[in-house]
C-alpha atoms as a PDB file:
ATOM      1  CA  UNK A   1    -100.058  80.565  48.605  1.00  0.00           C
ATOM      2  CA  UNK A   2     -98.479  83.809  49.726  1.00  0.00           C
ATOM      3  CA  UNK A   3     -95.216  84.604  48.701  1.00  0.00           C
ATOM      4  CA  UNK A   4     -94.253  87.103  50.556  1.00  0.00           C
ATOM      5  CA  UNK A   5     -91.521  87.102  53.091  1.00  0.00           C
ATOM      6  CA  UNK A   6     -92.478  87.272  56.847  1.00  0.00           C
ATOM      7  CA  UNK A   7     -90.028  89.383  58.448  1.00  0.00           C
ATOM      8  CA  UNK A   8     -89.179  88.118  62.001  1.00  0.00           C
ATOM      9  CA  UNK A   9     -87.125  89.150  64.783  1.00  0.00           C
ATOM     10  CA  UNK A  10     -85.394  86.964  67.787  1.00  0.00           C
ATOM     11  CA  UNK A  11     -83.459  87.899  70.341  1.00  0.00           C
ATOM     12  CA  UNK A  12     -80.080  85.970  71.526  1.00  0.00           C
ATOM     13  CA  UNK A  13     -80.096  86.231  75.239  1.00  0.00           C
ATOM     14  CA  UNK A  14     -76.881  84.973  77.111  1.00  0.00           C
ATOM     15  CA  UNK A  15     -76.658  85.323  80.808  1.00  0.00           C
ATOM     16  CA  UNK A  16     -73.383  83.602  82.705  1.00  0.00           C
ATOM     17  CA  UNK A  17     -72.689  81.530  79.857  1.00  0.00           C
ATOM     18  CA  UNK A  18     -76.462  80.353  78.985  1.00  0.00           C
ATOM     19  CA  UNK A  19     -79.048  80.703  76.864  1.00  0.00           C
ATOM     20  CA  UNK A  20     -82.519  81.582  77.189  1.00  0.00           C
ATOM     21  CA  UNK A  21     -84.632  79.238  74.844  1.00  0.00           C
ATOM     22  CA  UNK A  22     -88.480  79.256  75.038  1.00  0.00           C
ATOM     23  CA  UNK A  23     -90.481  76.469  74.468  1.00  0.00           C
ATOM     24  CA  UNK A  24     -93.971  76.866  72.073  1.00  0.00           C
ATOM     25  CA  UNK A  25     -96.730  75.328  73.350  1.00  0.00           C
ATOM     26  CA  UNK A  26     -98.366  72.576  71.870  1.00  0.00           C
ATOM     27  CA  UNK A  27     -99.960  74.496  68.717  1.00  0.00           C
ATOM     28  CA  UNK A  28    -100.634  73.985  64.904  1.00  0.00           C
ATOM     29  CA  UNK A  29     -97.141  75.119  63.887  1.00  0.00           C
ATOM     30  CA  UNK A  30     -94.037  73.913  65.026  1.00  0.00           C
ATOM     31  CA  UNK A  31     -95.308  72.374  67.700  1.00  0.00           C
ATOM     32  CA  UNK A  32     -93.268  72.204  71.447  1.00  0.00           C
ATOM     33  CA  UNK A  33     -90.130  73.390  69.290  1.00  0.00           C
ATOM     34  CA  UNK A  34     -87.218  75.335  71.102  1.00  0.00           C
ATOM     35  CA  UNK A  35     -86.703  78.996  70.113  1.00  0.00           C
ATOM     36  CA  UNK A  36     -85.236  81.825  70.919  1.00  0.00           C
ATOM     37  CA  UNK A  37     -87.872  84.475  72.162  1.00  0.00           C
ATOM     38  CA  UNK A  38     -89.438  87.097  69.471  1.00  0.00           C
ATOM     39  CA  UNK A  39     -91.467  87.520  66.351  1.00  0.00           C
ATOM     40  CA  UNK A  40     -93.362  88.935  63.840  1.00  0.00           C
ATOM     41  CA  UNK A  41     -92.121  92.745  62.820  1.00  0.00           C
ATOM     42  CA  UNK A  42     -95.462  94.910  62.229  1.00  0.00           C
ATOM     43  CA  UNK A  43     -95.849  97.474  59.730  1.00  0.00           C
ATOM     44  CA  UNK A  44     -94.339 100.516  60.612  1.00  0.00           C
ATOM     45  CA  UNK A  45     -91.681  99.272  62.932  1.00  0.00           C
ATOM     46  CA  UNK A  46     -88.170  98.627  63.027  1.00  0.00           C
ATOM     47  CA  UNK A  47     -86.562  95.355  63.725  1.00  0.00           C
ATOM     48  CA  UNK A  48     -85.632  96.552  66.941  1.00  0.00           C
ATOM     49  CA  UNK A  49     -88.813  98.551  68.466  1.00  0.00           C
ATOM     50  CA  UNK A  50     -90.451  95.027  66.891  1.00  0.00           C
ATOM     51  CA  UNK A  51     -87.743  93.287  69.560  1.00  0.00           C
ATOM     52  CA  UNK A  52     -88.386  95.226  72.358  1.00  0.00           C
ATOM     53  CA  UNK A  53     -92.081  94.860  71.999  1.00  0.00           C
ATOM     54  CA  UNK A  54     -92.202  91.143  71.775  1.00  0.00           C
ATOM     55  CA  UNK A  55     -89.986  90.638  74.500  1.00  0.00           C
ATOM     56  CA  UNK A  56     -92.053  92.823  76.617  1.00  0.00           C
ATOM     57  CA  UNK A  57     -95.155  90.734  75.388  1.00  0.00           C
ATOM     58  CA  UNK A  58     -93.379  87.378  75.679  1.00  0.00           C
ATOM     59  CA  UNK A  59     -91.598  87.679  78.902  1.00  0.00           C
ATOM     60  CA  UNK A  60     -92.967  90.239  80.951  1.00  0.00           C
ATOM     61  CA  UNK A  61     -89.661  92.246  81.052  1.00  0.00           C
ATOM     62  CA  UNK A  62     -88.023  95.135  78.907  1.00  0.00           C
ATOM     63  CA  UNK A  63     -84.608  94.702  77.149  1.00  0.00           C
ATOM     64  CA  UNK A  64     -81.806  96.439  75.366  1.00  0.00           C
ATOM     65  CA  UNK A  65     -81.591  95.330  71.569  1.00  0.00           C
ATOM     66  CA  UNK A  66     -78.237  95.098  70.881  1.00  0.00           C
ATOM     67  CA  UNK A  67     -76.534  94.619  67.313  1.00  0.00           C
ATOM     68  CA  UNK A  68     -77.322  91.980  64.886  1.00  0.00           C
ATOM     69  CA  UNK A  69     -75.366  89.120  64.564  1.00  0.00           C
ATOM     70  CA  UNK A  70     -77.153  87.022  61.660  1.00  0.00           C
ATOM     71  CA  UNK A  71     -80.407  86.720  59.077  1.00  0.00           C
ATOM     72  CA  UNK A  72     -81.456  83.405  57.982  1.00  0.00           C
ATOM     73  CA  UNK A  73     -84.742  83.110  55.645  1.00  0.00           C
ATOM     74  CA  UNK A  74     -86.469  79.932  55.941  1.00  0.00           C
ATOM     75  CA  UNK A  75     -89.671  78.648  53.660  1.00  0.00           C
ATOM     76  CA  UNK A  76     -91.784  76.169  55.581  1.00  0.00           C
ATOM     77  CA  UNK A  77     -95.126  75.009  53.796  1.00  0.00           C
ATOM     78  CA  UNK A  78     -97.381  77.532  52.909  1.00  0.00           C
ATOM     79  CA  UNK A  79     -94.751  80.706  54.209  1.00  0.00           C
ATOM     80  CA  UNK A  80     -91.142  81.680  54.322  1.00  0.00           C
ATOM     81  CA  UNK A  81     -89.503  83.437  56.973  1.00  0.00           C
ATOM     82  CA  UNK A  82     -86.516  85.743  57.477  1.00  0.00           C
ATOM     83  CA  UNK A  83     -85.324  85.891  60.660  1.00  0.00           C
ATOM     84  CA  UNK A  84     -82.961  88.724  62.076  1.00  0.00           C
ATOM     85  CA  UNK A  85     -81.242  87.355  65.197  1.00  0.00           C
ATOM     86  CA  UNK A  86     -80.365  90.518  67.469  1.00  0.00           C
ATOM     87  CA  UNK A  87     -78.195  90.372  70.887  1.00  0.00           C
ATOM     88  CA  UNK A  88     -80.214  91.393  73.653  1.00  0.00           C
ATOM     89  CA  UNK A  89     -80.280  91.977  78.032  1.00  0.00           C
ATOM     90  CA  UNK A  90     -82.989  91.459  79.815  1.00  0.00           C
ATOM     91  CA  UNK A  91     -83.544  94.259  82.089  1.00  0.00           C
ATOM     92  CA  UNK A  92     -85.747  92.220  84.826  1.00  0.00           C
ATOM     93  CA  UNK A  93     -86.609  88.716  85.490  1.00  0.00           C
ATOM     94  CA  UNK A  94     -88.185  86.879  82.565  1.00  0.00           C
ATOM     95  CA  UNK A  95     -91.834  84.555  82.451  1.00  0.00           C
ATOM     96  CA  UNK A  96     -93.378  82.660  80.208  1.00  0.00           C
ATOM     97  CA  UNK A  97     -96.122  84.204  79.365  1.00  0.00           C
ATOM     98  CA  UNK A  98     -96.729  83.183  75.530  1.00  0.00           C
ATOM     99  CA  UNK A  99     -94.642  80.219  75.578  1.00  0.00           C
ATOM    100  CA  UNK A 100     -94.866  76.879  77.725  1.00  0.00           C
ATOM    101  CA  UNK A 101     -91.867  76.985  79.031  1.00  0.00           C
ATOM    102  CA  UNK A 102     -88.348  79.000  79.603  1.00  0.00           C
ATOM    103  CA  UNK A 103     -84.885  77.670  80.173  1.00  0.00           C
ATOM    104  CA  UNK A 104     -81.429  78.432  80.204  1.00  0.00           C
ATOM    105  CA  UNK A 105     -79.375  76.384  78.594  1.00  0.00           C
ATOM    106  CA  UNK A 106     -75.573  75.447  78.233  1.00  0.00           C
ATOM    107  CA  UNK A 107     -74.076  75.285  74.781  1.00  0.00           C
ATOM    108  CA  UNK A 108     -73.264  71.795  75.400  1.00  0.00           C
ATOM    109  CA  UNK A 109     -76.644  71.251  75.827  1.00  0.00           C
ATOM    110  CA  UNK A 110     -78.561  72.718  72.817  1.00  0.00           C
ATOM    111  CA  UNK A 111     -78.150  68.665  71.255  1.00  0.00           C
ATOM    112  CA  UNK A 112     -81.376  68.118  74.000  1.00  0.00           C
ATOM    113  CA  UNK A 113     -83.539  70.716  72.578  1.00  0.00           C
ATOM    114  CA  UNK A 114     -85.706  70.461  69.322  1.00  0.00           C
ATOM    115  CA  UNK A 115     -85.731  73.652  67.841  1.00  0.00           C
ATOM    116  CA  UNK A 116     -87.288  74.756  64.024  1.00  0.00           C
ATOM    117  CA  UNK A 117     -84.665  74.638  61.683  1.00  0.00           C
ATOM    118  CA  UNK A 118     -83.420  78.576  61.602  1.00  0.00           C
ATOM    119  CA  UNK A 119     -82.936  78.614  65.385  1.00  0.00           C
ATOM    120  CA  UNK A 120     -81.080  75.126  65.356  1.00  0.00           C
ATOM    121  CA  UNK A 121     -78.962  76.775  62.895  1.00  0.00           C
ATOM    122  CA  UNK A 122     -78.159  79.739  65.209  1.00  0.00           C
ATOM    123  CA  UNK A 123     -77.658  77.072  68.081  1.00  0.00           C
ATOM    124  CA  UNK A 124     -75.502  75.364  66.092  1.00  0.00           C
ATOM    125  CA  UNK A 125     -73.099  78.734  65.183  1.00  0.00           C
ATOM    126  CA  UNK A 126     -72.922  79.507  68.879  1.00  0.00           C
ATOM    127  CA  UNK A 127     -71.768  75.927  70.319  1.00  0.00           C
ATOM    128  CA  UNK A 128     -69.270  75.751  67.032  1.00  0.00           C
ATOM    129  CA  UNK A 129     -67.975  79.240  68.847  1.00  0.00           C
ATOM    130  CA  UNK A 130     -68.732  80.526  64.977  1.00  0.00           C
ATOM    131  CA  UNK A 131     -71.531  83.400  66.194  1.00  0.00           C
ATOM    132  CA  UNK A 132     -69.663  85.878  68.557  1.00  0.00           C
ATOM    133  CA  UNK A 133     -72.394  86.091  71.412  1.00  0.00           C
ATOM    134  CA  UNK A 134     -70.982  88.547  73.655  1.00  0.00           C
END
């Protein structure tokens, strides 16, 4: 087993009072989950050129990272996981081009959406008005 820590990035993207949430496709790992739109940070980079780069890749569209707003480190079996949660704009339209689906959703509506457990921690924050999303 490897024990060291994958550093991750995700991006909190709030437009008119929703959230964009992508859905992963039906895969080995954490399969048709509910997550916010991002990953793995390569050697060399920083959390936020790592942001803007899988946003571009993800979504077809650049963004402006803004600041971060929480960290949460997360084993699963066989890998742990920190996660730095950034604010971010979209600066175009955005597709799902890594994901099955994309959605906005209400606050009151995060309850409908499976998500792994650091993101349904993050959901959580935000609909608790506890993570300060603007």
């Amino acid at each position: 087993m490897n024990d060291a820590v994958i550093a991750v990035v995700a991006a909190i993207i709030e437009y008119q009072g929703r959230y964009l949430l992508c859905q992963r496709h039906d895969g080995p790992h954490l399969p048709l989950k509910w997550e916010f739109p991002g990953g793995k940070v390569e050697q060399g980079e920083t959390p936020e050129a790592a942001l803007r780069r899988e946003i571009i890749e993800e979504l077809g569209t650049k963004c402006r990272v803004g600041r971060q707003v929480a960290e949460v480190t997360h084993s699963y079996p066989g890998k742990t996981v920190s996660i730095r949660f950034f604010l971010a704009a979209l600066a175009g339209n955005p597709r799902a081009i890594v994901h099955r689906a994309l959605e906005w959703i209400h606050p009151s509506d995060f309850h409908r959406y499976e998500a792994p457990p650091p993101n349904a921690m993050i959901l959580k924050r935000i609909r608790a008005g506890e993570l300060e999303t603007h």
